[in-house]
Protein backbone atom coordinates (compact mmCIF):
# COMPACT_ATOMS: atom_id res chain seq x y z
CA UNK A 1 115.37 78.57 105.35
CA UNK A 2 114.59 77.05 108.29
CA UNK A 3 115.37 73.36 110.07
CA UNK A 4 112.55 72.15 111.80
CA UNK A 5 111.01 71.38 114.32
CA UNK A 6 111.58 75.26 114.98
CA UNK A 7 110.60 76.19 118.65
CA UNK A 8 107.88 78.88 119.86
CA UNK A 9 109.63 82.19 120.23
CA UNK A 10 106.31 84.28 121.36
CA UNK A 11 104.52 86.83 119.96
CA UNK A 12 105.90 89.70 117.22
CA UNK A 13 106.26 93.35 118.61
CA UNK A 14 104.53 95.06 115.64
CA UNK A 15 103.58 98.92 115.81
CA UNK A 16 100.20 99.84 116.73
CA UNK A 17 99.73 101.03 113.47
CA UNK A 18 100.21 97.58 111.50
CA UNK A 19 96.88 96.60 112.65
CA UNK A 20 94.50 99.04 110.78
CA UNK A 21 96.74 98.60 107.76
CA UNK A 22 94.89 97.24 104.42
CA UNK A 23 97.48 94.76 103.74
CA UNK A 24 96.34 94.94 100.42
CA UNK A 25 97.84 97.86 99.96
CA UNK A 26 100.91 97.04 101.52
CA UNK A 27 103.96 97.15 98.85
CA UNK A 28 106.24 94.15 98.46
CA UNK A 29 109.62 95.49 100.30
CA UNK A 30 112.14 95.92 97.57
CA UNK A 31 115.73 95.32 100.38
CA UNK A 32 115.58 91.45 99.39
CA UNK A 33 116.81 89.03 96.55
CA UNK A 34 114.46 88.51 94.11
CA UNK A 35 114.13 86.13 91.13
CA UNK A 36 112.93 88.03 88.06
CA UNK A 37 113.97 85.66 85.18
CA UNK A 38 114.87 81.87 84.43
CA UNK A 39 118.14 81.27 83.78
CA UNK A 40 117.58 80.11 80.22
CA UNK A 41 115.60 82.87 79.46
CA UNK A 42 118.67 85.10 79.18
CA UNK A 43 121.04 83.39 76.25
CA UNK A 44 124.58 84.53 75.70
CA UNK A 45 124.68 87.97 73.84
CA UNK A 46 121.56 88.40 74.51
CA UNK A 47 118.87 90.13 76.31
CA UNK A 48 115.66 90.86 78.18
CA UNK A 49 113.15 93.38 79.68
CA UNK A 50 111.44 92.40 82.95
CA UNK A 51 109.62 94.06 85.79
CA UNK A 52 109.82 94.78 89.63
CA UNK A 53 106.71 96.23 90.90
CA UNK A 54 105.90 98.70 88.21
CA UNK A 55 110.18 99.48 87.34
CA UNK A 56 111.43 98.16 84.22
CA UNK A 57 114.99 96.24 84.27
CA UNK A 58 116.95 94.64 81.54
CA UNK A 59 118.94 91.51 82.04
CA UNK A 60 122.13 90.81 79.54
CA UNK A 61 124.03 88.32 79.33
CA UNK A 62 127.58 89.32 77.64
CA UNK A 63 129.81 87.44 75.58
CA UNK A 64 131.77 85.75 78.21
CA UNK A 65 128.29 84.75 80.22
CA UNK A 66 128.40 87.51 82.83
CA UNK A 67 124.94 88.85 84.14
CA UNK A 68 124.55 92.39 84.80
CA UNK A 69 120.89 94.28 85.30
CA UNK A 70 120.07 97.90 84.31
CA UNK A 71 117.27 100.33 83.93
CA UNK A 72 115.84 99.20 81.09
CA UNK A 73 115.77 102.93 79.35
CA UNK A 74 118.24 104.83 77.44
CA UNK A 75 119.34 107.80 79.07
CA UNK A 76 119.31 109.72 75.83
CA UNK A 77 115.53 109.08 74.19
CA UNK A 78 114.26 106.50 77.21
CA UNK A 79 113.64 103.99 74.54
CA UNK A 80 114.29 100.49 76.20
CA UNK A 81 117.34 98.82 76.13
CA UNK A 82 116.34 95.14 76.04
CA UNK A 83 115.67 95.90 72.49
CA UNK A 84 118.83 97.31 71.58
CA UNK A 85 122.25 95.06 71.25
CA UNK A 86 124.67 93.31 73.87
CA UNK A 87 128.07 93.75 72.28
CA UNK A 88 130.84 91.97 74.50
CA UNK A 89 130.44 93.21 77.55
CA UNK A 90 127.88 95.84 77.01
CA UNK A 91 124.33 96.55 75.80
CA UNK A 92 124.03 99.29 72.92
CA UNK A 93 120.28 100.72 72.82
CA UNK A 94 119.04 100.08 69.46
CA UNK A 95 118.14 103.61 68.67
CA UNK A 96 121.31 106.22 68.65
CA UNK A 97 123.91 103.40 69.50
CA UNK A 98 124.66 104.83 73.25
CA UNK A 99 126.29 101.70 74.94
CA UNK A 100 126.66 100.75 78.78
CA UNK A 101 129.18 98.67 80.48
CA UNK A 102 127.56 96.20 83.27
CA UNK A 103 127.95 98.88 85.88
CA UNK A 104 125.65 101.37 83.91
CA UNK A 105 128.04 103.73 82.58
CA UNK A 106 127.72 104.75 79.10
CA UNK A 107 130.49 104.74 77.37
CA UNK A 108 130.31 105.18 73.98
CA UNK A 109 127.90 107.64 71.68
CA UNK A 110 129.40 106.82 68.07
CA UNK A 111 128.32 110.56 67.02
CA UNK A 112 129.86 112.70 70.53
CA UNK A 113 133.27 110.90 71.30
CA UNK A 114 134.28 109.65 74.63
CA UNK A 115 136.11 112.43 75.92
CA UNK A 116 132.62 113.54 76.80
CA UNK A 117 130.29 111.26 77.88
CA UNK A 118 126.59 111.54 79.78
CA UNK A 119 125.35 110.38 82.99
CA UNK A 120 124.81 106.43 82.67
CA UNK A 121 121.75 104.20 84.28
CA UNK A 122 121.18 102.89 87.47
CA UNK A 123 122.64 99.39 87.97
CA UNK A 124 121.27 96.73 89.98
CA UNK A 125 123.19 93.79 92.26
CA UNK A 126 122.56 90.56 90.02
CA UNK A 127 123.21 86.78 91.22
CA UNK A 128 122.09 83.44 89.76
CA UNK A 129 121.69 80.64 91.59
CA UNK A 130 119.08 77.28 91.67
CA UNK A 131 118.73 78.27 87.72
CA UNK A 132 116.93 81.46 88.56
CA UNK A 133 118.48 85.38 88.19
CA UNK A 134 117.81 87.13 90.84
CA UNK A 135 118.02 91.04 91.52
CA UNK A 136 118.27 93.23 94.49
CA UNK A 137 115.69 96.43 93.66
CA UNK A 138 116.27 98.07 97.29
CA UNK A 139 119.20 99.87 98.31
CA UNK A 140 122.31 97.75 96.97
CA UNK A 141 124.55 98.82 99.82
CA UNK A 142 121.81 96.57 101.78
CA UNK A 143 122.82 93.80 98.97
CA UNK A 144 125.71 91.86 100.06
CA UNK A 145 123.81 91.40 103.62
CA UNK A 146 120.94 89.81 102.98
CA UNK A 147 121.86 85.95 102.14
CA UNK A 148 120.10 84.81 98.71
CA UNK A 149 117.99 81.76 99.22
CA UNK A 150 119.96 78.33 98.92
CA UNK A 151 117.93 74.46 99.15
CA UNK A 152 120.01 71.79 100.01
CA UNK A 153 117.27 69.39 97.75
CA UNK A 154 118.42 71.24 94.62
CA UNK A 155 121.24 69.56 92.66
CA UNK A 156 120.87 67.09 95.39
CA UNK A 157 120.94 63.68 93.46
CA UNK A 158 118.60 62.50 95.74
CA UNK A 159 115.86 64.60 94.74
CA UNK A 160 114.07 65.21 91.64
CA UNK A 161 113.39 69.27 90.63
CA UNK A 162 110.75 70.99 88.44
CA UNK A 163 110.94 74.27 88.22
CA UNK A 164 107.60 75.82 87.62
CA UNK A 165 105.96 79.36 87.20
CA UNK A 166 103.03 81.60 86.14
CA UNK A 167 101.52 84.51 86.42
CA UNK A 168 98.60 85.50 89.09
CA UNK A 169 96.69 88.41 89.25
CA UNK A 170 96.69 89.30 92.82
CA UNK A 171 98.67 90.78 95.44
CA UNK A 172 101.30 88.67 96.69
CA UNK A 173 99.70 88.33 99.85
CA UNK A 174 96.67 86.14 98.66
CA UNK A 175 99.57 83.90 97.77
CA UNK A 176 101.05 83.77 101.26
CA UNK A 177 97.83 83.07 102.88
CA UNK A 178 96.79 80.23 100.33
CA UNK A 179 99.66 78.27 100.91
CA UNK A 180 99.97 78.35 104.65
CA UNK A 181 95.94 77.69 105.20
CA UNK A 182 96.08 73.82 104.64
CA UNK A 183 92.33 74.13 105.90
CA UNK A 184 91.32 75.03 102.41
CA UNK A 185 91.95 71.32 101.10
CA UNK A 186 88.42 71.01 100.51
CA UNK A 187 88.97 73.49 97.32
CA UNK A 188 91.09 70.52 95.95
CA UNK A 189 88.59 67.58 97.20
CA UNK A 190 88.01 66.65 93.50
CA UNK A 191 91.85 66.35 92.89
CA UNK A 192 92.57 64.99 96.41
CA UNK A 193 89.17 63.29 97.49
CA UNK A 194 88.37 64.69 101.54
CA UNK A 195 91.37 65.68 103.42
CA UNK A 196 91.27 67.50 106.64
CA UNK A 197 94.10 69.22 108.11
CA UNK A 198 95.21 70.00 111.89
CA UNK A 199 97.84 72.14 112.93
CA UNK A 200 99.81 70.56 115.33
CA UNK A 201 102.12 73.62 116.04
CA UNK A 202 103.48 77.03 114.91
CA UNK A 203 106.71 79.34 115.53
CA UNK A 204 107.89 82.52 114.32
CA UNK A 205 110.35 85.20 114.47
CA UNK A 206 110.84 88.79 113.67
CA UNK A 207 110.64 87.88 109.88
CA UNK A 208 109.62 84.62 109.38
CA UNK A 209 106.80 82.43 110.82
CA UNK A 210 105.75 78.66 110.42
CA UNK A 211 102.81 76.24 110.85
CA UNK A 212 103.19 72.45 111.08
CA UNK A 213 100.26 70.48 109.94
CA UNK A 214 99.06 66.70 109.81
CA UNK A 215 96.60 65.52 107.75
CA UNK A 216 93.54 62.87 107.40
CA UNK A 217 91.60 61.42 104.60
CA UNK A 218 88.17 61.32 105.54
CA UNK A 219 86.70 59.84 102.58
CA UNK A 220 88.33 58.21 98.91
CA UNK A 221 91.25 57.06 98.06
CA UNK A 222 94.37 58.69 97.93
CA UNK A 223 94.94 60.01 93.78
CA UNK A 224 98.55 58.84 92.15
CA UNK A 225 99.29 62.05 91.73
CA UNK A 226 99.13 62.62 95.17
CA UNK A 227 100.95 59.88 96.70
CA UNK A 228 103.99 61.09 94.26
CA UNK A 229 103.94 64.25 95.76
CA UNK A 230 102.65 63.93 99.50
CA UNK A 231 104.06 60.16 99.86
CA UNK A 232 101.95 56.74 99.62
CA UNK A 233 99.46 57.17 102.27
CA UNK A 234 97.76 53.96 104.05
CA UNK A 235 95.88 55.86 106.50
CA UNK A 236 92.15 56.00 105.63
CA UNK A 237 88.52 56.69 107.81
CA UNK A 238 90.09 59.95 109.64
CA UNK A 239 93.39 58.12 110.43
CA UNK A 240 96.07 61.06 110.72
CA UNK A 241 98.90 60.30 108.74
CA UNK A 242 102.35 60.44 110.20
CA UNK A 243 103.94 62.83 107.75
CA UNK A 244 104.49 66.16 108.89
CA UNK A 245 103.84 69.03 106.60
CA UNK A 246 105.60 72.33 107.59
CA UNK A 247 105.17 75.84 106.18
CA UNK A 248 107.38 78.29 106.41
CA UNK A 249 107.04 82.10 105.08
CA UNK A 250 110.24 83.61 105.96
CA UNK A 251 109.82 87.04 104.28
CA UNK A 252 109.20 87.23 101.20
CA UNK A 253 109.83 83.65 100.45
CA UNK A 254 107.64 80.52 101.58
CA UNK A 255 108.58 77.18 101.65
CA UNK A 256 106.24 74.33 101.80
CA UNK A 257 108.26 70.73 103.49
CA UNK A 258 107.01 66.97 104.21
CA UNK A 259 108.71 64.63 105.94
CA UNK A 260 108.40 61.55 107.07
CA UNK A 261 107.41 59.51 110.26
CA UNK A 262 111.03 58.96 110.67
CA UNK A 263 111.91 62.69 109.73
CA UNK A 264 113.08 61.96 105.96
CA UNK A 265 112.65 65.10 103.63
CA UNK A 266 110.24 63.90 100.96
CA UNK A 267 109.40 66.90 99.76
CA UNK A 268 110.68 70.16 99.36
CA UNK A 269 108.77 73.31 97.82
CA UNK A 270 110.39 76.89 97.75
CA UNK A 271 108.47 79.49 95.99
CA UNK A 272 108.38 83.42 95.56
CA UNK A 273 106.01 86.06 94.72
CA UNK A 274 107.47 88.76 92.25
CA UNK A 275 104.85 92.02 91.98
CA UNK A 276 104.94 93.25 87.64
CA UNK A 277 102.93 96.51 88.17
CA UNK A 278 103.35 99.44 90.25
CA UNK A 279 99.69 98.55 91.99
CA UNK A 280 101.11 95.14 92.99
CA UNK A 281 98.19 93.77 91.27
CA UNK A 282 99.93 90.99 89.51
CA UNK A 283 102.45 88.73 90.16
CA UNK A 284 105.03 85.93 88.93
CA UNK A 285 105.51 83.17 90.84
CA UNK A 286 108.90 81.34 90.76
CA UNK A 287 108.61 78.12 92.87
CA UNK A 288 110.96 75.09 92.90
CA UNK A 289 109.62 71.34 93.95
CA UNK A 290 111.77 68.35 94.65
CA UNK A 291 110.56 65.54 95.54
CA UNK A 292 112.71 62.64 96.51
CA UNK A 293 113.59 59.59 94.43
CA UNK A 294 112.01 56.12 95.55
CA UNK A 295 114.18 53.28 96.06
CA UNK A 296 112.94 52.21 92.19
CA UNK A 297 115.69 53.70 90.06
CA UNK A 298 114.05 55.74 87.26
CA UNK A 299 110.38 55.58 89.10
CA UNK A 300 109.98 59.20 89.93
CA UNK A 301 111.36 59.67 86.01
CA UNK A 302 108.48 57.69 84.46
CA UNK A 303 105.74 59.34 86.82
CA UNK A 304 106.98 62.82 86.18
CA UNK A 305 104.60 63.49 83.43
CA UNK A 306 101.77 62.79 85.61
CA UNK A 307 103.26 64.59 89.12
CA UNK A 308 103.37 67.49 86.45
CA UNK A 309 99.66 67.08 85.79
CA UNK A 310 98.60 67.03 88.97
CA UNK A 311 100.39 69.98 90.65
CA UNK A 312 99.28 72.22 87.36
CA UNK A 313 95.67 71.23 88.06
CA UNK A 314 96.90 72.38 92.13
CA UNK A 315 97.72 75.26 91.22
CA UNK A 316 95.22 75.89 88.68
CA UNK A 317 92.64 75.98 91.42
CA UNK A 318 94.50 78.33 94.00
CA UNK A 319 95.12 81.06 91.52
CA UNK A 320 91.56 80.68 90.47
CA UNK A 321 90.57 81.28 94.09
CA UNK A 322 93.04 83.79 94.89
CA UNK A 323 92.16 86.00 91.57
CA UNK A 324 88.53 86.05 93.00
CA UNK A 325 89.82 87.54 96.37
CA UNK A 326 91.74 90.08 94.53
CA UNK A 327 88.47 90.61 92.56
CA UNK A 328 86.70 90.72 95.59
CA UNK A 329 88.89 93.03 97.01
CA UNK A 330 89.10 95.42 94.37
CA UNK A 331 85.27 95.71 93.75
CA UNK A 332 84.69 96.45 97.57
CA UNK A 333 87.40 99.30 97.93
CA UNK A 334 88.63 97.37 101.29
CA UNK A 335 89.37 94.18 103.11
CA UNK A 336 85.93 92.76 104.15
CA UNK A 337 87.61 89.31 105.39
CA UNK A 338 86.32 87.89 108.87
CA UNK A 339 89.24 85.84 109.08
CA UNK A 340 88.78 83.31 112.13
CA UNK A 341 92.34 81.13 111.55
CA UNK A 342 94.80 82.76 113.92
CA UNK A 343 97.71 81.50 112.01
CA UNK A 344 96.57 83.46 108.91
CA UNK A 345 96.13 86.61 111.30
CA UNK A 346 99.40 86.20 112.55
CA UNK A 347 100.65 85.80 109.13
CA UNK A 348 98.90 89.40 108.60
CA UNK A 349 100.40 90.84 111.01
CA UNK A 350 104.11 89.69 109.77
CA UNK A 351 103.65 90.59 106.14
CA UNK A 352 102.53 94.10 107.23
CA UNK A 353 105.15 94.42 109.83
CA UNK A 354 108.27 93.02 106.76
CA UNK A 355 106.26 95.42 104.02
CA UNK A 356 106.96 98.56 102.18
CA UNK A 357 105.82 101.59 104.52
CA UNK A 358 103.85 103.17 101.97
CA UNK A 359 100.47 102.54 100.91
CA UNK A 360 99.69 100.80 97.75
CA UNK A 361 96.16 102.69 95.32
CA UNK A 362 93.26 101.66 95.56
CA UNK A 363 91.70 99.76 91.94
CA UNK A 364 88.64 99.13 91.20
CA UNK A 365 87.91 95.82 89.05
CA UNK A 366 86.79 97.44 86.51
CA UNK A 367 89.84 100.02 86.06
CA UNK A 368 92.90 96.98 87.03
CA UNK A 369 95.79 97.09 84.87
């Protein structure tokens, strides 16, 4: 990620055809890292089916804890392999017995021998880090180049970490948009009382763009739940605060970061959005939050339940909103959107420009997977 303040580097070079592109339809690109599982999710010996935009992968973890990802099909009946068996340091598919090492070779079939043994599956680069498992669905020469996303806040004994997660159904791009449009507080006014944001500056690159923002309560008080996540606020009437709020999408992650007046990290979000189907119709988020301790020892700890409360009723209301503009979406056959915010439109024009160059289908509500 970024440091910030980041300066203005001037306007993207996009083709002249990224402009009449639905963006809807634009497929997530698949040459990045991507987080398709929770560490814990995968126990030793053990294993489990996930998806990447319509493909289906199997994670394993073998005997001695090493990861490995696969198609999740056996090459001999297609049945998948995240229900068959991880033996040592292989999975066996739980119908004939055909087993593949971590590199997707098979290399047993109890009934054939070994002397001569099928094709195998394709295998996928697999990392964990931050407690998530992440896999690289593009072209895995492209792998080892493109760095896998690291926080500083995580593990940081300063800081406090929830990791958090659901599933939307929307294209990934109604998730950009809602978090870097701060000017859609009033959605959370009965959660946050009457905020009103102003963007007080914005940068971007070839990949990545970012929008600062300060904020001003304009009527209510400020909620606990709030001041845990945000900071204690004593600014009131249409006072600006002097915490900065920066958001960053630098493709296809976003990060979301407040500091201080004196330029203290209080907060630190990183999230991704992970396409299930082939239509890019739904997605699972997998976001990370720290928030740093107060000088209180064990504050933060007896609050957690109710930061926990809060951001879940957040969130609750964005995917809410954002499943309507998919609906929306869907039911017209296009994107009617007069959008007016030129940060959004700029943020258009970079998730076209870092998207898949095919075109996603067009679904109707009524026919959505």
């Amino acid at each position: 990620m970024h440091a910030l303040p980041l300066p203005d580097t001037g306007a993207i070079d996009l083709p002249a055809s990224a402009s009449v592109r639905d963006l809807r339809r634009v497929p997530i690109h698949p040459d990045h890292w991507y987080p398709l599982a929770w560490s814990h999710e995968v126990k030793r010996s053990k294993a489990l089916g996930v998806q990447f935009a319509g493909d289906p992968i199997v994670l394993a973890r073998t005997a001695s804890g090493k990861l490995f990802a696969l198609e999740d099909r056996c090459a001999h009946r297609q049945v998948p392999l995240h229900a068959g068996v991880v033996e040592g340091e292989s999975i066996r598919c739980g119908y004939h017995g055909w087993a593949y090492d971590c590199g997707g070779h098979c290399i047993d079939v109890p009934y054939f021998g070994r002397e001569r043994l099928p094709n195998g599956l394709r295998a996928y680069p697999c990392r964990e880090v931050h407690g998530l498992i992440f896999v690289f669905p593009g072209e895995p020469a492209l792998a080892d180049a493109r760095p896998l996303p690291m926080l500083s806040s995580v593990g940081d004994s300063a800081y406090k970490t929830r990791r958090f997660g659901r599933e939307v159904k929307c294209h990934y791009s109604f998730m950009h948009e809602n978090l870097m449009d701060m000017n859609h507080q009033f959605l959370h006014r009965r959660q946050m009382g009457q905020m009103r944001a102003r963007c007080v500056g914005r940068s971007r690159g070839e990949d990545w763009m970012e929008v600062n923002y300060i904020f001003a309560r304009m009527a209510g008080s400020q909620p606990m739940g709030e001041a845990l996540v945000f900071g204690a606020s004593k600014n009131a009437g249409g006072q600006a605060d002097k915490s900065v709020m920066a958001v960053c999408t630098c493709y296809p992650y976003q990060t979301l970061q407040i500091r201080s007046g004196d330029g203290t990290l209080v907060m630190d979000l990183w999230i991704v959005y992970v396409p299930l189907d082939a239509a890019q119709r739904t997605n699972r988020t997998f976001g990370l939050l720290s928030i740093r301790k107060p000088k209180i020892p064990f504050a933060l700890d007896l609050a957690w339940p109710l930061l926990i409360w809060f951001t879940e009723r957040i969130f609750k209301e964005d995917r809410w909103v954002v499943e309507q503009e998919q609906e929306a979406h869907d039911r017209q056959g296009a994107d009617w959107n007069h959008e007016v915010f030129p940060v959004i439109n700029e943020l258009r024009d970079l998730l076209r420009h870092c998207g898949g160059r095919t075109e996603l289908p067009i679904r109707e509500v009524g026919n959505r997977a």
